[in-house]
PDB file of N, CA and C in Angstrom:
ATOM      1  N   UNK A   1      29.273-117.115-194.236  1.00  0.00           N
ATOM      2  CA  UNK A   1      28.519-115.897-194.315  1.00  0.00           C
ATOM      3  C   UNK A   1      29.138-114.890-193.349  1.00  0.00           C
ATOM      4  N   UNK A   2      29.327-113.695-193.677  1.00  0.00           N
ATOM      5  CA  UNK A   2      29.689-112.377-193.144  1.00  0.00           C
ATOM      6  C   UNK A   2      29.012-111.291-193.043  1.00  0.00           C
ATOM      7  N   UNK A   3      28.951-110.441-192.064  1.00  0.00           N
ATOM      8  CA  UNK A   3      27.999-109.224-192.549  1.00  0.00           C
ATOM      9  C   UNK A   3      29.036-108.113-191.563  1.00  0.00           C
ATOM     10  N   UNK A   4      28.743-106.982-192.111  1.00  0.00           N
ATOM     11  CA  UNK A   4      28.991-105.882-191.328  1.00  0.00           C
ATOM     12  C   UNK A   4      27.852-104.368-191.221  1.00  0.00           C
ATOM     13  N   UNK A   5      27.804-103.687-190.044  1.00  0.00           N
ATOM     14  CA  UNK A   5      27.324-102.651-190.311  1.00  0.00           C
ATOM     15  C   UNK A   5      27.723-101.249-190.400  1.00  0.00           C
ATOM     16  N   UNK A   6      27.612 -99.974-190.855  1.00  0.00           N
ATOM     17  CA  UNK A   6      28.200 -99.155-190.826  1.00  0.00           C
ATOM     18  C   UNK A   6      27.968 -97.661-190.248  1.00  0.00           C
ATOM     19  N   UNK A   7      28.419 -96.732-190.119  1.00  0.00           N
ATOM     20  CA  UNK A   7      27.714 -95.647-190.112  1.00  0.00           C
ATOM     21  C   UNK A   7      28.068 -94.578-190.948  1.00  0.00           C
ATOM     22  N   UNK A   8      27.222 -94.021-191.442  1.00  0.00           N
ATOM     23  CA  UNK A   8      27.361 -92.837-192.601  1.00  0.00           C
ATOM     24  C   UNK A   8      28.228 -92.840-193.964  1.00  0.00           C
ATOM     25  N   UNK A   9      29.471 -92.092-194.048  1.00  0.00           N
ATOM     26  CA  UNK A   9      30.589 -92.760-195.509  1.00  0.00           C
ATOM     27  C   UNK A   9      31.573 -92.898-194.586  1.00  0.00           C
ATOM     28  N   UNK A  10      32.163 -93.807-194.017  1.00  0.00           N
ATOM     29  CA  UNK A  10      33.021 -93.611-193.081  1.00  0.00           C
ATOM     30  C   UNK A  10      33.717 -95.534-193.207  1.00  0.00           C
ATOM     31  N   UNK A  11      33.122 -96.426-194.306  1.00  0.00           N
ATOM     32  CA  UNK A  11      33.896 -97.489-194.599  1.00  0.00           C
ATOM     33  C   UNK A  11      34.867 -97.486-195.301  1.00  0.00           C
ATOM     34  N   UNK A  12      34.321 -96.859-196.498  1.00  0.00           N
ATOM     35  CA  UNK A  12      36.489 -96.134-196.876  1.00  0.00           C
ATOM     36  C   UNK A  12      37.193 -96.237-196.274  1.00  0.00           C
ATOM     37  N   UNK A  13      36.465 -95.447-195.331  1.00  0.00           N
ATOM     38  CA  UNK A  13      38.388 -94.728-194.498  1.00  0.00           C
ATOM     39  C   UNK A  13      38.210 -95.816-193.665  1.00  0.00           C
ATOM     40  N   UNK A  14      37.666 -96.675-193.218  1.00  0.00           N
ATOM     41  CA  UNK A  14      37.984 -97.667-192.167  1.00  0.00           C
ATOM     42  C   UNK A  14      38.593 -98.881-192.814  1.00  0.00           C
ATOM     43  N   UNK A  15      38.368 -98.886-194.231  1.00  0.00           N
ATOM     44  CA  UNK A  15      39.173 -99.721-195.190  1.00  0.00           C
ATOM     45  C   UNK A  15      40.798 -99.688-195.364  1.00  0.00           C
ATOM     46  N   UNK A  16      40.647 -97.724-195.394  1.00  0.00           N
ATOM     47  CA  UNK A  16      41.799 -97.332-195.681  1.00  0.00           C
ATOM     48  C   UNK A  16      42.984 -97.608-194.638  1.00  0.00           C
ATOM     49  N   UNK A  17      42.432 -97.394-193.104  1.00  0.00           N
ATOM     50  CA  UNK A  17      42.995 -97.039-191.949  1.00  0.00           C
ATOM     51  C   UNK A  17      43.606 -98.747-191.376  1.00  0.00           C
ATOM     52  N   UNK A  18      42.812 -99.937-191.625  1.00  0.00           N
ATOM     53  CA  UNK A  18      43.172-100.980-191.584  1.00  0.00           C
ATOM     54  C   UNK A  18      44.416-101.241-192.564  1.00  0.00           C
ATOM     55  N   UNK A  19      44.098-101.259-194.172  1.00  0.00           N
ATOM     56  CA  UNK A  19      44.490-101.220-195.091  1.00  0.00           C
ATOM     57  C   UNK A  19      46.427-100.401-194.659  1.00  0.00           C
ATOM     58  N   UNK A  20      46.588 -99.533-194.019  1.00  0.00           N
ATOM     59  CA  UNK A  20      47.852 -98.983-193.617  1.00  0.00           C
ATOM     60  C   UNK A  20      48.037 -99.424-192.299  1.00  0.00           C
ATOM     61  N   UNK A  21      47.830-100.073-191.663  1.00  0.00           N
ATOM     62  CA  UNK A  21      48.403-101.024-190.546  1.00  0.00           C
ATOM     63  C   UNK A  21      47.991-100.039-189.169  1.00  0.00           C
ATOM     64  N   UNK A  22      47.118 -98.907-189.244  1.00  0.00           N
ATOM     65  CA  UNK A  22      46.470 -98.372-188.476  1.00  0.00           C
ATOM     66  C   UNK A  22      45.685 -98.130-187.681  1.00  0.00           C
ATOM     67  N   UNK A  23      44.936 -99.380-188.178  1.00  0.00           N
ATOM     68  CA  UNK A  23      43.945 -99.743-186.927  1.00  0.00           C
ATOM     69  C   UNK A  23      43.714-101.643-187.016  1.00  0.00           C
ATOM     70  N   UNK A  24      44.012-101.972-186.362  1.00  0.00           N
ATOM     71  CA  UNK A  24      43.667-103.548-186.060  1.00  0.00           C
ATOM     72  C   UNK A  24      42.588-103.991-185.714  1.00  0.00           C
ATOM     73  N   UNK A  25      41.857-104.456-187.079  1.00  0.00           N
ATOM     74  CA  UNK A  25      40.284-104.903-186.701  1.00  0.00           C
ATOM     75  C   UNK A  25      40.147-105.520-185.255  1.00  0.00           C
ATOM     76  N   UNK A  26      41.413-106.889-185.300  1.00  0.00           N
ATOM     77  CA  UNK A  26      40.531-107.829-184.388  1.00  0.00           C
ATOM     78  C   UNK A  26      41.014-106.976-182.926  1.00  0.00           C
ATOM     79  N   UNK A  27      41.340-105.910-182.693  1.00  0.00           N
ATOM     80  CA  UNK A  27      41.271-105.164-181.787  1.00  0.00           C
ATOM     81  C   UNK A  27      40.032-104.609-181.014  1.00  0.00           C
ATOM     82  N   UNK A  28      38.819-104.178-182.163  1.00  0.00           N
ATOM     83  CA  UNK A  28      37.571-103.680-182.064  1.00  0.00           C
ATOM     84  C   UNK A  28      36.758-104.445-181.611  1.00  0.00           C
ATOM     85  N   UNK A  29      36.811-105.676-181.458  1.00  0.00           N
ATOM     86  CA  UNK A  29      36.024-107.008-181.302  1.00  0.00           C
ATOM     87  C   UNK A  29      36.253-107.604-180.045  1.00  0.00           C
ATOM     88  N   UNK A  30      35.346-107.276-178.942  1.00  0.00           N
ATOM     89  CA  UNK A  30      35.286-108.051-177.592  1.00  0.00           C
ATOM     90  C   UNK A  30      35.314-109.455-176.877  1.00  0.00           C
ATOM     91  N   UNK A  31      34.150-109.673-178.334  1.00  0.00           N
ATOM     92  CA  UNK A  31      34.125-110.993-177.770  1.00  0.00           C
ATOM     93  C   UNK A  31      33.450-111.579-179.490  1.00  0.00           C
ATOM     94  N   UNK A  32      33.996-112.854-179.109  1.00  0.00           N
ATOM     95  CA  UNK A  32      32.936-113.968-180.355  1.00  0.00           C
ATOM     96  C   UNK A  32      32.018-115.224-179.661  1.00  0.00           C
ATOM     97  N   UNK A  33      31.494-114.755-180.151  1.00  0.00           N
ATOM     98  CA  UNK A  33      30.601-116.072-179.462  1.00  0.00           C
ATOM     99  C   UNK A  33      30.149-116.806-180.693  1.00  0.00           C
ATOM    100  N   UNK A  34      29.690-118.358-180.377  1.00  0.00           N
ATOM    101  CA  UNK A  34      28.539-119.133-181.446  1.00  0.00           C
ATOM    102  C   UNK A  34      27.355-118.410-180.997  1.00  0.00           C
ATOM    103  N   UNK A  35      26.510-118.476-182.230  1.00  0.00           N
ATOM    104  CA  UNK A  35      25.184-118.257-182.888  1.00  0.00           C
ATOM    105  C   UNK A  35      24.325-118.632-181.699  1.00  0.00           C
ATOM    106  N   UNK A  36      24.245-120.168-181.049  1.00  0.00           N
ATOM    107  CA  UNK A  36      23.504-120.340-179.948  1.00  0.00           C
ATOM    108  C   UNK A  36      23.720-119.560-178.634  1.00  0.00           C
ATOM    109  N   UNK A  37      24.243-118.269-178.541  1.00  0.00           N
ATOM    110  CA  UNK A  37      24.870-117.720-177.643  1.00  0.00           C
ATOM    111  C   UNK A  37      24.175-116.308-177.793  1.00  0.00           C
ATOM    112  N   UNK A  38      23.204-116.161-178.890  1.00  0.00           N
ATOM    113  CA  UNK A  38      22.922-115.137-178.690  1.00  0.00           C
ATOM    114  C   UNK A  38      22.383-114.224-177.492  1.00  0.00           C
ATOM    115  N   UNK A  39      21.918-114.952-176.505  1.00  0.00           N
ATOM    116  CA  UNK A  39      21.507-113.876-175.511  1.00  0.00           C
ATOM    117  C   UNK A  39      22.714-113.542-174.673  1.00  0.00           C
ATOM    118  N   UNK A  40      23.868-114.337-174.453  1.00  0.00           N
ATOM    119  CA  UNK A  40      24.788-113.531-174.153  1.00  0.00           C
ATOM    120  C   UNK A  40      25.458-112.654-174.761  1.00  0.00           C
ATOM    121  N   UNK A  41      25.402-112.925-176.387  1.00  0.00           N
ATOM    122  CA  UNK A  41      26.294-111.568-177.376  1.00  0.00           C
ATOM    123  C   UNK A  41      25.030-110.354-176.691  1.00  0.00           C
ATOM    124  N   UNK A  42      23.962-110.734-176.610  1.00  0.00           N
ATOM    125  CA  UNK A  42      23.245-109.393-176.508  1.00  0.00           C
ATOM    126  C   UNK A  42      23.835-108.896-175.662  1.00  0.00           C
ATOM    127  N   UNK A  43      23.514-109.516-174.313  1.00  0.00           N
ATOM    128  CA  UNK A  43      24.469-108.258-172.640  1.00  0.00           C
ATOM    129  C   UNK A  43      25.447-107.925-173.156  1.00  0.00           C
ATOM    130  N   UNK A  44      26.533-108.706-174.140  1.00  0.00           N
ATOM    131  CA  UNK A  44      27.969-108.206-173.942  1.00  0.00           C
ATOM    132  C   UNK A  44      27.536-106.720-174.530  1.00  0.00           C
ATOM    133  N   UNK A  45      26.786-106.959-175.704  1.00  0.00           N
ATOM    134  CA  UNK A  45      26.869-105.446-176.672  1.00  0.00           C
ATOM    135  C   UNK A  45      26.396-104.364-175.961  1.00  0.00           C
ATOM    136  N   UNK A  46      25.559-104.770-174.472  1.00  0.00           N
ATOM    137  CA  UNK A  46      24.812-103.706-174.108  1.00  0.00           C
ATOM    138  C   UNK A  46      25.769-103.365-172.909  1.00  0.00           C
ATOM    139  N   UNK A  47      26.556-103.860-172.480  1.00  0.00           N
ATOM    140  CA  UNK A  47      27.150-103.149-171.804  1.00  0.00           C
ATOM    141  C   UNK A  47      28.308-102.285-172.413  1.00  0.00           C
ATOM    142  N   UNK A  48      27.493-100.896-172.298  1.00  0.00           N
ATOM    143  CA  UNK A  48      28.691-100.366-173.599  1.00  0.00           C
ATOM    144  C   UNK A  48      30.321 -99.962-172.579  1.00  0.00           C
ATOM    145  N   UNK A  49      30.228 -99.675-171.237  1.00  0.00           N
ATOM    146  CA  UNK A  49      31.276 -99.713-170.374  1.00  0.00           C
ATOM    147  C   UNK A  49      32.676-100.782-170.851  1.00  0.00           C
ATOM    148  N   UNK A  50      31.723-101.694-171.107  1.00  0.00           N
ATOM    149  CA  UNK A  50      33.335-103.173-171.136  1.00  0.00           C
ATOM    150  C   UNK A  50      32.861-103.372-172.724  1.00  0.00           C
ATOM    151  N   UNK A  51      32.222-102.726-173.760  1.00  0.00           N
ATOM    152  CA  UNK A  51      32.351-104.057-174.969  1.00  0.00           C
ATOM    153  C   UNK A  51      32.196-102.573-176.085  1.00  0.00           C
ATOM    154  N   UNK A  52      32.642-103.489-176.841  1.00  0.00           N
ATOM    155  CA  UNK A  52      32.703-102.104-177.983  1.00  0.00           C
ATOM    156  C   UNK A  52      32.085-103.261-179.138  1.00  0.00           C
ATOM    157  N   UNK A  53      32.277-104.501-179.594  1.00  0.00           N
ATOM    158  CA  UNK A  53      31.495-104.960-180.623  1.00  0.00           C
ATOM    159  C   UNK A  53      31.887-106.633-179.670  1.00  0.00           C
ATOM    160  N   UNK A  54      30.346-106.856-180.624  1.00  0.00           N
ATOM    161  CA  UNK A  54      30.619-108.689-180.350  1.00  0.00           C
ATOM    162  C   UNK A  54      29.792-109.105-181.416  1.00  0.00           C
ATOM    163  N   UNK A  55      30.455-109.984-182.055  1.00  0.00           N
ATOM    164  CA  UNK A  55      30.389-110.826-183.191  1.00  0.00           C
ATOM    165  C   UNK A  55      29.719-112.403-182.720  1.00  0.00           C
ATOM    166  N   UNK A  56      28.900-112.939-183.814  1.00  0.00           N
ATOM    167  CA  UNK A  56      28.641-113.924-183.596  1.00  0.00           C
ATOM    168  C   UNK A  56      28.803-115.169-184.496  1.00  0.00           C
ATOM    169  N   UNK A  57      29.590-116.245-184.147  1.00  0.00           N
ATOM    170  CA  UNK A  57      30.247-116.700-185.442  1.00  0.00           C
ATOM    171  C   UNK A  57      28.982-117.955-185.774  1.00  0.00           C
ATOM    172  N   UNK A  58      28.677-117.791-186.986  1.00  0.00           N
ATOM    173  CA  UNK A  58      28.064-118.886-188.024  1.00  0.00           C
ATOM    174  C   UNK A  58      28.817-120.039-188.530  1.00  0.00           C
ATOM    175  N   UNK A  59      28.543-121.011-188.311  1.00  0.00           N
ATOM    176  CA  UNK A  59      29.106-122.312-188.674  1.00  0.00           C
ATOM    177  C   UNK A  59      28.417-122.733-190.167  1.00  0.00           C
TER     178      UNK A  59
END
Protein backbone atom coordinates (compact mmCIF):
# COMPACT_ATOMS: atom_id res chain seq x y z
CA UNK A 1 0.00 0.00 0.00
CA UNK A 2 1.05 3.61 -1.00
CA UNK A 3 -0.45 6.88 -0.58
CA UNK A 4 0.51 10.36 -1.38
CA UNK A 5 -0.74 13.85 -0.69
CA UNK A 6 -0.91 16.86 -2.74
CA UNK A 7 -1.44 20.42 -3.07
CA UNK A 8 -3.64 22.17 -5.58
CA UNK A 9 -2.79 20.97 -9.67
CA UNK A 10 0.70 20.86 -9.10
CA UNK A 11 1.13 16.64 -9.46
CA UNK A 12 1.64 16.90 -13.13
CA UNK A 13 4.31 18.92 -13.00
CA UNK A 14 5.83 17.04 -10.10
CA UNK A 15 5.33 13.96 -12.35
CA UNK A 16 6.74 15.82 -15.07
CA UNK A 17 9.83 17.33 -13.18
CA UNK A 18 10.83 13.78 -11.73
CA UNK A 19 9.85 12.21 -15.00
CA UNK A 20 13.03 14.57 -16.69
CA UNK A 21 15.59 13.72 -14.12
CA UNK A 22 14.85 17.07 -12.31
CA UNK A 23 13.97 16.54 -9.21
CA UNK A 24 14.87 13.32 -7.17
CA UNK A 25 12.03 12.08 -5.15
CA UNK A 26 14.05 10.16 -2.67
CA UNK A 27 15.74 13.52 -2.09
CA UNK A 28 12.40 15.08 -0.54
CA UNK A 29 12.15 12.36 2.03
CA UNK A 30 13.91 12.77 5.52
CA UNK A 31 13.36 10.05 7.05
CA UNK A 32 11.38 6.45 6.86
CA UNK A 33 10.39 4.98 9.60
CA UNK A 34 8.08 1.57 10.40
CA UNK A 35 4.43 2.12 11.09
CA UNK A 36 5.16 1.36 14.93
CA UNK A 37 7.17 4.52 14.92
CA UNK A 38 4.60 6.69 14.49
CA UNK A 39 5.13 9.11 17.25
CA UNK A 40 8.48 9.67 16.14
CA UNK A 41 7.47 10.24 12.25
CA UNK A 42 5.20 12.80 14.01
CA UNK A 43 8.26 15.14 15.72
CA UNK A 44 10.27 14.47 12.64
CA UNK A 45 7.35 16.15 10.42
CA UNK A 46 6.94 18.83 12.95
CA UNK A 47 10.06 20.00 13.04
CA UNK A 48 9.78 21.84 9.89
CA UNK A 49 13.62 23.41 10.46
CA UNK A 50 15.36 19.76 9.80
CA UNK A 51 12.47 17.64 7.89
CA UNK A 52 10.67 18.36 4.85
CA UNK A 53 8.63 14.85 4.59
CA UNK A 54 8.69 11.54 6.54
CA UNK A 55 7.19 8.55 5.31
CA UNK A 56 6.06 5.65 7.08
CA UNK A 57 6.70 2.29 5.67
CA UNK A 58 3.81 -0.51 5.83
CA UNK A 59 4.81 -4.01 5.84
Amino acid sequence: MSGSMRYGNVFGEAIRLVAADRIAPSSLVTGVLPLADVPAAMQLAAAKENALKAQLLVD
